[in-house]
Every structure is written in structure tokens, then in C-alpha cells.
PDB file of N, CA and C in Angstrom:
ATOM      1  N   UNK A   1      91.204 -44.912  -3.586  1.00  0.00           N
ATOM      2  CA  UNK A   1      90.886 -43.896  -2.618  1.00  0.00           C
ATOM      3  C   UNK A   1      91.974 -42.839  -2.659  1.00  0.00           C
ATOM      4  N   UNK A   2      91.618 -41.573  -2.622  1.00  0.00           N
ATOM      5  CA  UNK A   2      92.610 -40.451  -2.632  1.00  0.00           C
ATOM      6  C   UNK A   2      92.623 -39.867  -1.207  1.00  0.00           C
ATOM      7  N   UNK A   3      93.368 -39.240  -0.868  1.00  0.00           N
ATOM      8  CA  UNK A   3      93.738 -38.357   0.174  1.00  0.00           C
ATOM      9  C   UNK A   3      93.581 -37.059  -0.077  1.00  0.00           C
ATOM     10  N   UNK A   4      92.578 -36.254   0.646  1.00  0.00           N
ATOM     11  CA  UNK A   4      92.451 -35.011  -0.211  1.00  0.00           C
ATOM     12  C   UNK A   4      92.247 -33.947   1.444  1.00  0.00           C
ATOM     13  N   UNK A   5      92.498 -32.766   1.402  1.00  0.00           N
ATOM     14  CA  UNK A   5      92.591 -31.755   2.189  1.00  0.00           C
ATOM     15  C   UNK A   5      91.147 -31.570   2.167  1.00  0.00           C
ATOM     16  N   UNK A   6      90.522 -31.451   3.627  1.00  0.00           N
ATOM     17  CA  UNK A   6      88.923 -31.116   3.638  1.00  0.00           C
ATOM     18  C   UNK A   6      88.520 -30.250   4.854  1.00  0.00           C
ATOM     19  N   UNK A   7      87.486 -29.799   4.990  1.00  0.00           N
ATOM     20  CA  UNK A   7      87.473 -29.656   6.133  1.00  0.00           C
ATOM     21  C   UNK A   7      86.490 -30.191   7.275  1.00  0.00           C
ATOM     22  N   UNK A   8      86.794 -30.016   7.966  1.00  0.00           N
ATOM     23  CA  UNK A   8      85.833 -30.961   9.114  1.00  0.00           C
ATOM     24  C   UNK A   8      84.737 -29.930  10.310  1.00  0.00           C
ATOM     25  N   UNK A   9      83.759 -30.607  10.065  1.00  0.00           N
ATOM     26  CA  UNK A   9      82.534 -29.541  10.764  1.00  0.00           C
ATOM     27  C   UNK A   9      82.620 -29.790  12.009  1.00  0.00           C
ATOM     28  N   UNK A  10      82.626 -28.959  13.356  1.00  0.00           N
ATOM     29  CA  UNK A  10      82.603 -29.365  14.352  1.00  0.00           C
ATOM     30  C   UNK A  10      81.553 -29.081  14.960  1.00  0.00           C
ATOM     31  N   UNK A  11      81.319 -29.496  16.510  1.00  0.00           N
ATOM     32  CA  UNK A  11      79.764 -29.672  16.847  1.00  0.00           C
ATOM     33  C   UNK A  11      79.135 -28.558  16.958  1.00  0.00           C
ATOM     34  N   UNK A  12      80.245 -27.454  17.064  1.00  0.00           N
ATOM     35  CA  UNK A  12      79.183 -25.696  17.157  1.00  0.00           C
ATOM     36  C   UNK A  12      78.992 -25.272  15.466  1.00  0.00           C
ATOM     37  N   UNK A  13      79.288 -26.163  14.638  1.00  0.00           N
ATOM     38  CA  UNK A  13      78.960 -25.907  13.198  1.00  0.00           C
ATOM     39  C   UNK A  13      80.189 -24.981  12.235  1.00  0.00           C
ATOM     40  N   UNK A  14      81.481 -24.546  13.113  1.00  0.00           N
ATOM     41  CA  UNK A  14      82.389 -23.934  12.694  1.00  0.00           C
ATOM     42  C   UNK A  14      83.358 -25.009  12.131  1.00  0.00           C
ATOM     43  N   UNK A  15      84.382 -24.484  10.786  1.00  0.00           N
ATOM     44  CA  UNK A  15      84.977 -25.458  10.293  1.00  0.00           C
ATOM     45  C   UNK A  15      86.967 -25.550  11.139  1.00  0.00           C
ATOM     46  N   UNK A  16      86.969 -26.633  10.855  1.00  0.00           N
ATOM     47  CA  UNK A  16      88.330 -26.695  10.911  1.00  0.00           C
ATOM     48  C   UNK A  16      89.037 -27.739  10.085  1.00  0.00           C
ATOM     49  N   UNK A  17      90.755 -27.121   9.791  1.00  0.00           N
ATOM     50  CA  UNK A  17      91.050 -27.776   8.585  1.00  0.00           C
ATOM     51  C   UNK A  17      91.975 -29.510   9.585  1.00  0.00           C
ATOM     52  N   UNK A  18      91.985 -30.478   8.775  1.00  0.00           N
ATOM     53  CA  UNK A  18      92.370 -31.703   9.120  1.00  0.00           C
ATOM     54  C   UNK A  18      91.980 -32.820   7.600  1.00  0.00           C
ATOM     55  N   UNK A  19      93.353 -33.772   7.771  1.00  0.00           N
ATOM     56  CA  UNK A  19      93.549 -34.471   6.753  1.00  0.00           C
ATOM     57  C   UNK A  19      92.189 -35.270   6.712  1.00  0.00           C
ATOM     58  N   UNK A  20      91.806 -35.743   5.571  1.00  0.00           N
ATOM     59  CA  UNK A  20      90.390 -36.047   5.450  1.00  0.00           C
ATOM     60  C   UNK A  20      90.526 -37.486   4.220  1.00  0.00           C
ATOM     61  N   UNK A  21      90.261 -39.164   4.725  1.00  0.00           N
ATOM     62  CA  UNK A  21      90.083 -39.572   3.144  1.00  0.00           C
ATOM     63  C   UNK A  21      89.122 -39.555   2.680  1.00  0.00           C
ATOM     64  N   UNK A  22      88.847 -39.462   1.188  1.00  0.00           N
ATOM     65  CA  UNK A  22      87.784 -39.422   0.567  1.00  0.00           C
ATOM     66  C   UNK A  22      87.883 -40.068  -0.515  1.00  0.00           C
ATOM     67  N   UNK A  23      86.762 -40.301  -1.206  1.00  0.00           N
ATOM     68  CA  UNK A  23      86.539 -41.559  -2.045  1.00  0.00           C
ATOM     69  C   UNK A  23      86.568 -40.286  -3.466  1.00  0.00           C
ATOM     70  N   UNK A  24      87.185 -40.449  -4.862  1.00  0.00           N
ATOM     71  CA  UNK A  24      85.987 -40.147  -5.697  1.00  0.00           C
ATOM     72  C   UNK A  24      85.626 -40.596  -6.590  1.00  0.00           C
ATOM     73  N   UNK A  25      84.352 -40.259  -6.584  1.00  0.00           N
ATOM     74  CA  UNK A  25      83.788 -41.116  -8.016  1.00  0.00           C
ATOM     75  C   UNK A  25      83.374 -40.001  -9.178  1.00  0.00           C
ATOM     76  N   UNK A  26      83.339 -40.734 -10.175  1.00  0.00           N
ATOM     77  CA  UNK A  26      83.334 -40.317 -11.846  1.00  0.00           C
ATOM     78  C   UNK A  26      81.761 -40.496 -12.115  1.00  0.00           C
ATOM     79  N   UNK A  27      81.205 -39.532 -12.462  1.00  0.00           N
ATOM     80  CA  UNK A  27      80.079 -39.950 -13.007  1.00  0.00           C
ATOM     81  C   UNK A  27      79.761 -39.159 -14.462  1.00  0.00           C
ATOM     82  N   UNK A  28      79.456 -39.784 -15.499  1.00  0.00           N
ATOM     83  CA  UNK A  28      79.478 -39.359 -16.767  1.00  0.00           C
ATOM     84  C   UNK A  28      77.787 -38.887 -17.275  1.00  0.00           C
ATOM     85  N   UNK A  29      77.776 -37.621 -17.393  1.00  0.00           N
ATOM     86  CA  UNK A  29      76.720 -36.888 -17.318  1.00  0.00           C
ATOM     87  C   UNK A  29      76.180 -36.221 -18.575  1.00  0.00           C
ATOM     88  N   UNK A  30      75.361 -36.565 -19.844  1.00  0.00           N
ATOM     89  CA  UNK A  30      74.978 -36.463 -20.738  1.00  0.00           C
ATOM     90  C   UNK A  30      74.626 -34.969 -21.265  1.00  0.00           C
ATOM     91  N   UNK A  31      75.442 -34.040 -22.405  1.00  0.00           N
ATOM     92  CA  UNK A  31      75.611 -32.750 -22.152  1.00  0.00           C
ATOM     93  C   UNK A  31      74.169 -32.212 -22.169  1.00  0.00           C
ATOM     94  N   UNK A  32      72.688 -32.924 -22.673  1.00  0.00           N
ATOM     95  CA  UNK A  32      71.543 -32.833 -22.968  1.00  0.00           C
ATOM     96  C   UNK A  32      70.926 -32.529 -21.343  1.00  0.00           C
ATOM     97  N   UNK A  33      71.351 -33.544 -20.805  1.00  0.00           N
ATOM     98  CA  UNK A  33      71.068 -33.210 -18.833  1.00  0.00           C
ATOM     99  C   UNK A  33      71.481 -31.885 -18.747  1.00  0.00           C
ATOM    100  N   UNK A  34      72.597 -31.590 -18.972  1.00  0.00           N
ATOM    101  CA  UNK A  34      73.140 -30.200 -18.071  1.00  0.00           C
ATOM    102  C   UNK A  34      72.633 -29.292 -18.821  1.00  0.00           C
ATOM    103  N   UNK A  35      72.081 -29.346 -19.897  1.00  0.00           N
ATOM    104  CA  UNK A  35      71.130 -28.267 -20.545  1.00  0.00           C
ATOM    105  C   UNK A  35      69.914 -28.299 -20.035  1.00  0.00           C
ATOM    106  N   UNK A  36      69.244 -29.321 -19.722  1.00  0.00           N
ATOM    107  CA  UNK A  36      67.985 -29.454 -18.945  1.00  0.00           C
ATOM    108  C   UNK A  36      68.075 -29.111 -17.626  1.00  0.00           C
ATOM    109  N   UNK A  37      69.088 -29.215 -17.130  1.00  0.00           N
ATOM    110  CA  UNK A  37      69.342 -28.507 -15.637  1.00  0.00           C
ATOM    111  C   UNK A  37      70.154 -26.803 -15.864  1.00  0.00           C
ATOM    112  N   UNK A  38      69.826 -26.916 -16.927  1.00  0.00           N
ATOM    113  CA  UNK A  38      70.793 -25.134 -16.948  1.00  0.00           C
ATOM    114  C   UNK A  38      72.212 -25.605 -15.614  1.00  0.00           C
ATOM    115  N   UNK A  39      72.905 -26.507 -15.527  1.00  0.00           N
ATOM    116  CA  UNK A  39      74.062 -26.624 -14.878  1.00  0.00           C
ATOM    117  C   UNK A  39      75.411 -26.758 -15.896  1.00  0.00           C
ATOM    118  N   UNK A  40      76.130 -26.390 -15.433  1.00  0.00           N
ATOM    119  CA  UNK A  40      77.784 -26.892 -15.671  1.00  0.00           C
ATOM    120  C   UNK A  40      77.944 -28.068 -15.210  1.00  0.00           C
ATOM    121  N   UNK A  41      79.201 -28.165 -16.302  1.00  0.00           N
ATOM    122  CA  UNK A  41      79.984 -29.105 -15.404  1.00  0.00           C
ATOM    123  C   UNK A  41      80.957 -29.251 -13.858  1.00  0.00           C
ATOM    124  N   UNK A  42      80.952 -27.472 -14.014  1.00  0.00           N
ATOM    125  CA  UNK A  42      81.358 -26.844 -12.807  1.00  0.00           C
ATOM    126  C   UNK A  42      81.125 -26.595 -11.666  1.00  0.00           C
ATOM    127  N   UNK A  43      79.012 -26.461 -11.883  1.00  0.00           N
ATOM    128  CA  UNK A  43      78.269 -26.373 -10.387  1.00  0.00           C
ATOM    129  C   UNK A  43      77.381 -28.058 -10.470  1.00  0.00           C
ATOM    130  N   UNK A  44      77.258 -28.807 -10.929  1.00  0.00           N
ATOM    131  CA  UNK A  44      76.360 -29.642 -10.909  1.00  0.00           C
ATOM    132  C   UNK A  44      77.195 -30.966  -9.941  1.00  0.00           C
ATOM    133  N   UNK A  45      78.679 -30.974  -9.788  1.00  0.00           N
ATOM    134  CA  UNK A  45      79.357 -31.989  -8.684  1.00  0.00           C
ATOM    135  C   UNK A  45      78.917 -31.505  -7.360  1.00  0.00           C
ATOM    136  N   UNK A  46      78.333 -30.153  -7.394  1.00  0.00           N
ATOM    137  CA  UNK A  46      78.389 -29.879  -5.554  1.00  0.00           C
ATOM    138  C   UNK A  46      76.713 -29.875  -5.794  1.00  0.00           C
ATOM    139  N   UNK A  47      75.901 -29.935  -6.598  1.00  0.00           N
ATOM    140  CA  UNK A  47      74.723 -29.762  -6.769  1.00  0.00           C
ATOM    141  C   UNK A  47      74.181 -31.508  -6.294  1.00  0.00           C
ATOM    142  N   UNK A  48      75.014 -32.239  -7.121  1.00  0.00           N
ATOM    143  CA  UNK A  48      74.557 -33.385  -7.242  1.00  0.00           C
ATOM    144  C   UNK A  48      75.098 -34.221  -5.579  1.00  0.00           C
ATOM    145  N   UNK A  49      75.947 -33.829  -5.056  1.00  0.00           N
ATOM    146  CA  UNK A  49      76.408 -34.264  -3.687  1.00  0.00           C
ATOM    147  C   UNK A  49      75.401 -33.795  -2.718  1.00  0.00           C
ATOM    148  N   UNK A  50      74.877 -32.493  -2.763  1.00  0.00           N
ATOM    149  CA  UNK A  50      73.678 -31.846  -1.653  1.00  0.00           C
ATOM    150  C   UNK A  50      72.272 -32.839  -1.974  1.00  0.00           C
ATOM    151  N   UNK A  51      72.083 -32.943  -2.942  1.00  0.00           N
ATOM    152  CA  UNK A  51      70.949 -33.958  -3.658  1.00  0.00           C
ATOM    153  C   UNK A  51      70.884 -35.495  -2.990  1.00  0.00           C
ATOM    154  N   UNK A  52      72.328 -35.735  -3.117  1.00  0.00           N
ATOM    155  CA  UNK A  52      72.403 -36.753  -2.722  1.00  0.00           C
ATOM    156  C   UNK A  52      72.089 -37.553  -1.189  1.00  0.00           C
ATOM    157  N   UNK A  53      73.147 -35.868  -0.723  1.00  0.00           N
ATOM    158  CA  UNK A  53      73.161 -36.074   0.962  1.00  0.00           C
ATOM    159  C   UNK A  53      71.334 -36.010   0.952  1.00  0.00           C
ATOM    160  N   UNK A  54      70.841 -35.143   0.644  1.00  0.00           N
ATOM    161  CA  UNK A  54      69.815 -34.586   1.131  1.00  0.00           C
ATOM    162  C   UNK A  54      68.629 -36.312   0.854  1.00  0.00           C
ATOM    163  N   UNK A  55      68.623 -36.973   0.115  1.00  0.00           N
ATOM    164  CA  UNK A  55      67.378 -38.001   0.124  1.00  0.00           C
ATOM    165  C   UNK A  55      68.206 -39.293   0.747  1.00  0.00           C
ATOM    166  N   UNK A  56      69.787 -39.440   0.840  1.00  0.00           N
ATOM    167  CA  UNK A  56      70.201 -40.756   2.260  1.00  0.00           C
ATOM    168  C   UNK A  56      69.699 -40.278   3.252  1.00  0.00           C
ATOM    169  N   UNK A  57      69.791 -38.848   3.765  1.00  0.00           N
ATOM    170  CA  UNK A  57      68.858 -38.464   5.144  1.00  0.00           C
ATOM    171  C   UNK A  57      67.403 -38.943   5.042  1.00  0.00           C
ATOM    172  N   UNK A  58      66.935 -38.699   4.329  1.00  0.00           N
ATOM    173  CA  UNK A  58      65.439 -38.490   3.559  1.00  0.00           C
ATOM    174  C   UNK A  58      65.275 -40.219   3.846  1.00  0.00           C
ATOM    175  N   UNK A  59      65.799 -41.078   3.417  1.00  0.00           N
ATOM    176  CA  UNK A  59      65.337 -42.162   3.453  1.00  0.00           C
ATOM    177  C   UNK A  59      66.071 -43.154   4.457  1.00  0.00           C
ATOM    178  N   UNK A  60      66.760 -42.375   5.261  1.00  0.00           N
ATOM    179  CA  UNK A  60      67.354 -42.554   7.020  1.00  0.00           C
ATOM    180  C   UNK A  60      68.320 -43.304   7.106  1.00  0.00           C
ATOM    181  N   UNK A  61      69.778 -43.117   5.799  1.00  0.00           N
ATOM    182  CA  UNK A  61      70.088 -44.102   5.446  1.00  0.00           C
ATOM    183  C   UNK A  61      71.972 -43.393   6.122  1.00  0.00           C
ATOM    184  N   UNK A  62      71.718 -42.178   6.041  1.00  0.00           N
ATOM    185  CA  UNK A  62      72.381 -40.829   6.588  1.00  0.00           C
ATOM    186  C   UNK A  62      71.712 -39.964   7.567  1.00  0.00           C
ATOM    187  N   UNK A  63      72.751 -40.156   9.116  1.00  0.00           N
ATOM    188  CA  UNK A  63      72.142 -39.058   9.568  1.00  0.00           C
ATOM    189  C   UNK A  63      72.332 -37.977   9.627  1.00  0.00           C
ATOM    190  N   UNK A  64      72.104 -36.501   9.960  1.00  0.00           N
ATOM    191  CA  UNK A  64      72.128 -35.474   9.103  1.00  0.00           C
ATOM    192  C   UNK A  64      73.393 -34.788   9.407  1.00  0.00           C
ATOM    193  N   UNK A  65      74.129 -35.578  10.451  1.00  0.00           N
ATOM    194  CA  UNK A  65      75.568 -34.883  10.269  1.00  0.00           C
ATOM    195  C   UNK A  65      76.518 -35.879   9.269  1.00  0.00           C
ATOM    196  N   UNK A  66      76.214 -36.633   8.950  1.00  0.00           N
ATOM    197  CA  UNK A  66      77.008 -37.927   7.909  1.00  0.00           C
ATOM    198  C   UNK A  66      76.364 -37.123   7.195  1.00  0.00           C
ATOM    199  N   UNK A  67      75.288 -36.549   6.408  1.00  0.00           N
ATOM    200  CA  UNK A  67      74.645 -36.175   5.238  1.00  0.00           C
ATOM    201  C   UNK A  67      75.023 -34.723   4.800  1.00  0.00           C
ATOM    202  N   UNK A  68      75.022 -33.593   6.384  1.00  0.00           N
ATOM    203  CA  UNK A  68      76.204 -32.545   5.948  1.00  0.00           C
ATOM    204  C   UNK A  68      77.545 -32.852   5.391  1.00  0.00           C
ATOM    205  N   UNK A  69      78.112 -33.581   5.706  1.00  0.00           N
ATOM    206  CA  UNK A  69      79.738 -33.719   5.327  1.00  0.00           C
ATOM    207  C   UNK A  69      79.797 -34.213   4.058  1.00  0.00           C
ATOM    208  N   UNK A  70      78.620 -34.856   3.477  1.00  0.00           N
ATOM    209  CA  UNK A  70      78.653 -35.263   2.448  1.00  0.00           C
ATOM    210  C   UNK A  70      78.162 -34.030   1.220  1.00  0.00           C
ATOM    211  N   UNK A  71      77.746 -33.751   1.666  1.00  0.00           N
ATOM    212  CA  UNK A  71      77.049 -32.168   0.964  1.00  0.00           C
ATOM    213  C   UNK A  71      78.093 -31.069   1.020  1.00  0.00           C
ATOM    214  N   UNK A  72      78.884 -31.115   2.482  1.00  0.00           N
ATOM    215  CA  UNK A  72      80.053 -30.474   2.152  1.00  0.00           C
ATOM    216  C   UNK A  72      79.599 -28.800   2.824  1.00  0.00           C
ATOM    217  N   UNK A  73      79.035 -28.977   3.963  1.00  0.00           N
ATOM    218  CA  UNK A  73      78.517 -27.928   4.672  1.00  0.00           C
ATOM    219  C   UNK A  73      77.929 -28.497   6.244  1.00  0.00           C
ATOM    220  N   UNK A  74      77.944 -27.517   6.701  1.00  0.00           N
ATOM    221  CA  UNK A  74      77.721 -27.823   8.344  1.00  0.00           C
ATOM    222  C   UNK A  74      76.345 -27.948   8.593  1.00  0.00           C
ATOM    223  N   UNK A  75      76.109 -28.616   9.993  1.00  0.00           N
ATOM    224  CA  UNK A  75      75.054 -29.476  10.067  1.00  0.00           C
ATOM    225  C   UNK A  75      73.828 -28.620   9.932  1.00  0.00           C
ATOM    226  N   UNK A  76      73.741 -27.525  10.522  1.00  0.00           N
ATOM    227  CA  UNK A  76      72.983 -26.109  10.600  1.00  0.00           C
ATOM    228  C   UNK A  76      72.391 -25.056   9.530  1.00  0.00           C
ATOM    229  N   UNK A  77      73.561 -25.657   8.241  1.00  0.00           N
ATOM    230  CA  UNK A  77      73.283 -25.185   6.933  1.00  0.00           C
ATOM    231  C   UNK A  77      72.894 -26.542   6.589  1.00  0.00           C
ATOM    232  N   UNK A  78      72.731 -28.170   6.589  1.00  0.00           N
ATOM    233  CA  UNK A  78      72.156 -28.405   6.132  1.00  0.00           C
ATOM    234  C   UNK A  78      70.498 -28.896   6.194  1.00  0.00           C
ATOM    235  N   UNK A  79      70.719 -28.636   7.734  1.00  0.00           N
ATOM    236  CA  UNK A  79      69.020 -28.869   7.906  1.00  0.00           C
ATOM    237  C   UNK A  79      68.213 -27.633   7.587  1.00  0.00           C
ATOM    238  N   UNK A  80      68.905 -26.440   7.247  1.00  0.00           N
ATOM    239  CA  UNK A  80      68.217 -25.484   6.892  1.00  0.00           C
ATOM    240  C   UNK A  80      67.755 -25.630   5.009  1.00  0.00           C
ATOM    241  N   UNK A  81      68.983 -26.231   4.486  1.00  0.00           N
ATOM    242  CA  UNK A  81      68.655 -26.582   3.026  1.00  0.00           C
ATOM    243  C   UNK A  81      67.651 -27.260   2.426  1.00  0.00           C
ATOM    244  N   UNK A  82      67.289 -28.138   3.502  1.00  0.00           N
ATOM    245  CA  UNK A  82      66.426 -29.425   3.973  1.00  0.00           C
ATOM    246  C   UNK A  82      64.981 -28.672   2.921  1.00  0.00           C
ATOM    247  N   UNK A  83      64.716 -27.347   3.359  1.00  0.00           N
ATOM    248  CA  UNK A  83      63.559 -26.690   2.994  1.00  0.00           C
ATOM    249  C   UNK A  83      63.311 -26.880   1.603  1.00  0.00           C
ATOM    250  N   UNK A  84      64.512 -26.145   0.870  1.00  0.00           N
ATOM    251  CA  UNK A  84      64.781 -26.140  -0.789  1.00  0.00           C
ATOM    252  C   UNK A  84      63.737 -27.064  -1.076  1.00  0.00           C
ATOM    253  N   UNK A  85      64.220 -28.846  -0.387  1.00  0.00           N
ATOM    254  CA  UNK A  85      63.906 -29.576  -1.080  1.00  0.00           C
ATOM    255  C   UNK A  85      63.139 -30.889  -0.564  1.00  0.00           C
ATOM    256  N   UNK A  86      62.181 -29.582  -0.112  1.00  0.00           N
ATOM    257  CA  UNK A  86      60.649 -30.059   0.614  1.00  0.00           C
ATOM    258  C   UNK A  86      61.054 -30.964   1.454  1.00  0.00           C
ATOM    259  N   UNK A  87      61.959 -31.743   2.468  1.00  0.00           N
ATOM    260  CA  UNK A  87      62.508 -32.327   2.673  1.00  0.00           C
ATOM    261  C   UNK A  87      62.657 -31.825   4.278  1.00  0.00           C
ATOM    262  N   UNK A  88      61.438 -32.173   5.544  1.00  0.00           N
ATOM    263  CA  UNK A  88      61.083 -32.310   7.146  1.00  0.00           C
ATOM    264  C   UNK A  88      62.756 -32.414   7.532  1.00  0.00           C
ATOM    265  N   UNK A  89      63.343 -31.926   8.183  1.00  0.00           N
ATOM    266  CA  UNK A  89      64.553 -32.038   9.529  1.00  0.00           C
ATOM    267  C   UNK A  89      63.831 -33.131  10.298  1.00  0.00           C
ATOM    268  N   UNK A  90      62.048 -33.279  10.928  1.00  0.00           N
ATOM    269  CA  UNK A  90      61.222 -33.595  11.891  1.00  0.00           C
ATOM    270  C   UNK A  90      60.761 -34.583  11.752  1.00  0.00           C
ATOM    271  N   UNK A  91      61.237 -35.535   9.900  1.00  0.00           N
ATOM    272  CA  UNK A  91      60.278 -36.471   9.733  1.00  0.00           C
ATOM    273  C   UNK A  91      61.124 -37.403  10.084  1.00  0.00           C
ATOM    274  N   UNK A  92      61.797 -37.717  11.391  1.00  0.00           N
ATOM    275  CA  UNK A  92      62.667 -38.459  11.945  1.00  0.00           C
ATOM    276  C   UNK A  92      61.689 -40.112  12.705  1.00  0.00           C
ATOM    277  N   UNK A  93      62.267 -41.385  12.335  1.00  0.00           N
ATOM    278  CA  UNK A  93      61.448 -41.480  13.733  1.00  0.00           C
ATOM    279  C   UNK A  93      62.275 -42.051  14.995  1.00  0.00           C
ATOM    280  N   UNK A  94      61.846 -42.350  15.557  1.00  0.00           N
ATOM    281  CA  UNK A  94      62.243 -41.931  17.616  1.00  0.00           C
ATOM    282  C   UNK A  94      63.663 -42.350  17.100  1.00  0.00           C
ATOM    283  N   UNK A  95      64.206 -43.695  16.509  1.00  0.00           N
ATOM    284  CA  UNK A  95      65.351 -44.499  16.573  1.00  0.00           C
ATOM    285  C   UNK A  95      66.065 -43.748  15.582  1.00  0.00           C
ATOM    286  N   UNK A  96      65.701 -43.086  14.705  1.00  0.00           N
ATOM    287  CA  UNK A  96      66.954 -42.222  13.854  1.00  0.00           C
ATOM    288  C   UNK A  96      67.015 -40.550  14.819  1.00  0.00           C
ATOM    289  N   UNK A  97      66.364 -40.403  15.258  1.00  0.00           N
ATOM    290  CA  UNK A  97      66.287 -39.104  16.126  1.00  0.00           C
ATOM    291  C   UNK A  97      67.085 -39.536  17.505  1.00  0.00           C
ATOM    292  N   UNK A  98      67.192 -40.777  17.891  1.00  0.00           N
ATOM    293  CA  UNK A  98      68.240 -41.128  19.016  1.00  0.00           C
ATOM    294  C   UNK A  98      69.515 -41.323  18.583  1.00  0.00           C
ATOM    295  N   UNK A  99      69.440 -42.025  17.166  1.00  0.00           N
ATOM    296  CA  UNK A  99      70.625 -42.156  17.062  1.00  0.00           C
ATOM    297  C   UNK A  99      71.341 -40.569  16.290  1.00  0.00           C
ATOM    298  N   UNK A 100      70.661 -39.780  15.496  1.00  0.00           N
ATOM    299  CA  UNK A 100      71.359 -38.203  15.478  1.00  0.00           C
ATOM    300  C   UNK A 100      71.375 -37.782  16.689  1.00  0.00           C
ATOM    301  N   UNK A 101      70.727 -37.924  18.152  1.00  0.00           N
ATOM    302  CA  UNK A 101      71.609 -37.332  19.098  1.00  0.00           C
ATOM    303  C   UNK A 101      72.639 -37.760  19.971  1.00  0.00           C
ATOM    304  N   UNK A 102      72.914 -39.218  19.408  1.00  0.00           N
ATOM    305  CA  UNK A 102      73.984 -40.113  20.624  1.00  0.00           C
ATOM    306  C   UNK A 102      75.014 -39.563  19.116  1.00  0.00           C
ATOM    307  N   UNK A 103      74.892 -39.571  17.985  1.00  0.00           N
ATOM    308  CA  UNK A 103      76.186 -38.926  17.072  1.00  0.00           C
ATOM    309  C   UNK A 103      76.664 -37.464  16.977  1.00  0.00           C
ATOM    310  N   UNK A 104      75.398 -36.651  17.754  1.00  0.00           N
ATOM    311  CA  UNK A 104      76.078 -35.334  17.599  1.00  0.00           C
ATOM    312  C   UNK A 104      77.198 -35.335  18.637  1.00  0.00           C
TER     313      UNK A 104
END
């Protein structure tokens, strides 16, 4: 585990800076993929983290402020991203929709 400078979203969606740990992981990505994704190696780590956040929400595993921070944007930008990738804010049900509002 590394220690890395991040920043932290707060509940009106504005950032502030505070020590943050974070995990990272290595993932080895076949240069044939990043030609099929027209990505870099440069945009496809923050590509592949929004992706990520975006279907643990999706499959209620993240709720959507655990799933912003993981994406690496505030909660407001990410339920708006939600759209990109056909992907309901609404397709909550009652018990993940209680529990995103006892965590906001």
C-alpha cells in the first residue's frame, strides 16, 4: 500500500486536499487493446477506473459516493457520467438508496 496525496470530495461536491491511502495496482494491457480503444497508456488508467467505478455502482457493490472517489471525481460529476454509460443514477433499490443516503 502507498501513501499518496489525493483529494477528498466533500458533501457540497467541492474538493479538498488531505492525506489519502491508496492501493495501486498494475495491470498489464496488450498494445493491440489500446489500439482497439484508440487509448494511451496515458488516458486509459483514469478511463479504466471511471469504468470500473461506474458497473460496482451498477451492480450495487459501490455506492455512488465510494464509486466517485474511485473514479476520482465528485459525486455530482459522477452520477451525471452515469449517462455516457447508459447506466440509471434511479436503478437503485429501496436498501441501496437508504443506504446512499445514511452515507451521504
Amino acid at each position: 500500500m502507498t501513501v499518496e496525496t489525493g483529494g477528498k470530495i466533500d458533501h457540497d461536491g467541492s474538493c479538498s486536499r488531505e492525506l489519502m491511502l491508496m492501493s495501486t495496482i498494475q495491470v498489464d494491457v496488450p498494445d493491440e487493446v489500446l489500439i482497439s480503444l484508440k487509448e494511451t497508456p496515458d488516458t486509459l488508467p483514469r478511463e479504466m477506473r471511471i469504468l470500473a467505478a461506474v458497473k460496482l455502482f451498477e451492480m450495487g457493490k459501490l455506492s455512488s459516493g465510494r464509486a466517485a472517489q474511485l473514479a476520482g471525481m465528485s459525486r455530482v460529476e459522477f452520477l451525471l457520467a452515469l449517462g455516457r454509460y447508459r447506466v440509471s443514477p434511479f436503478s437503485l433499490t429501496l436498501e441501496q438508496l437508504e443506504r446512499d443516503v445514511n452515507n451521504a
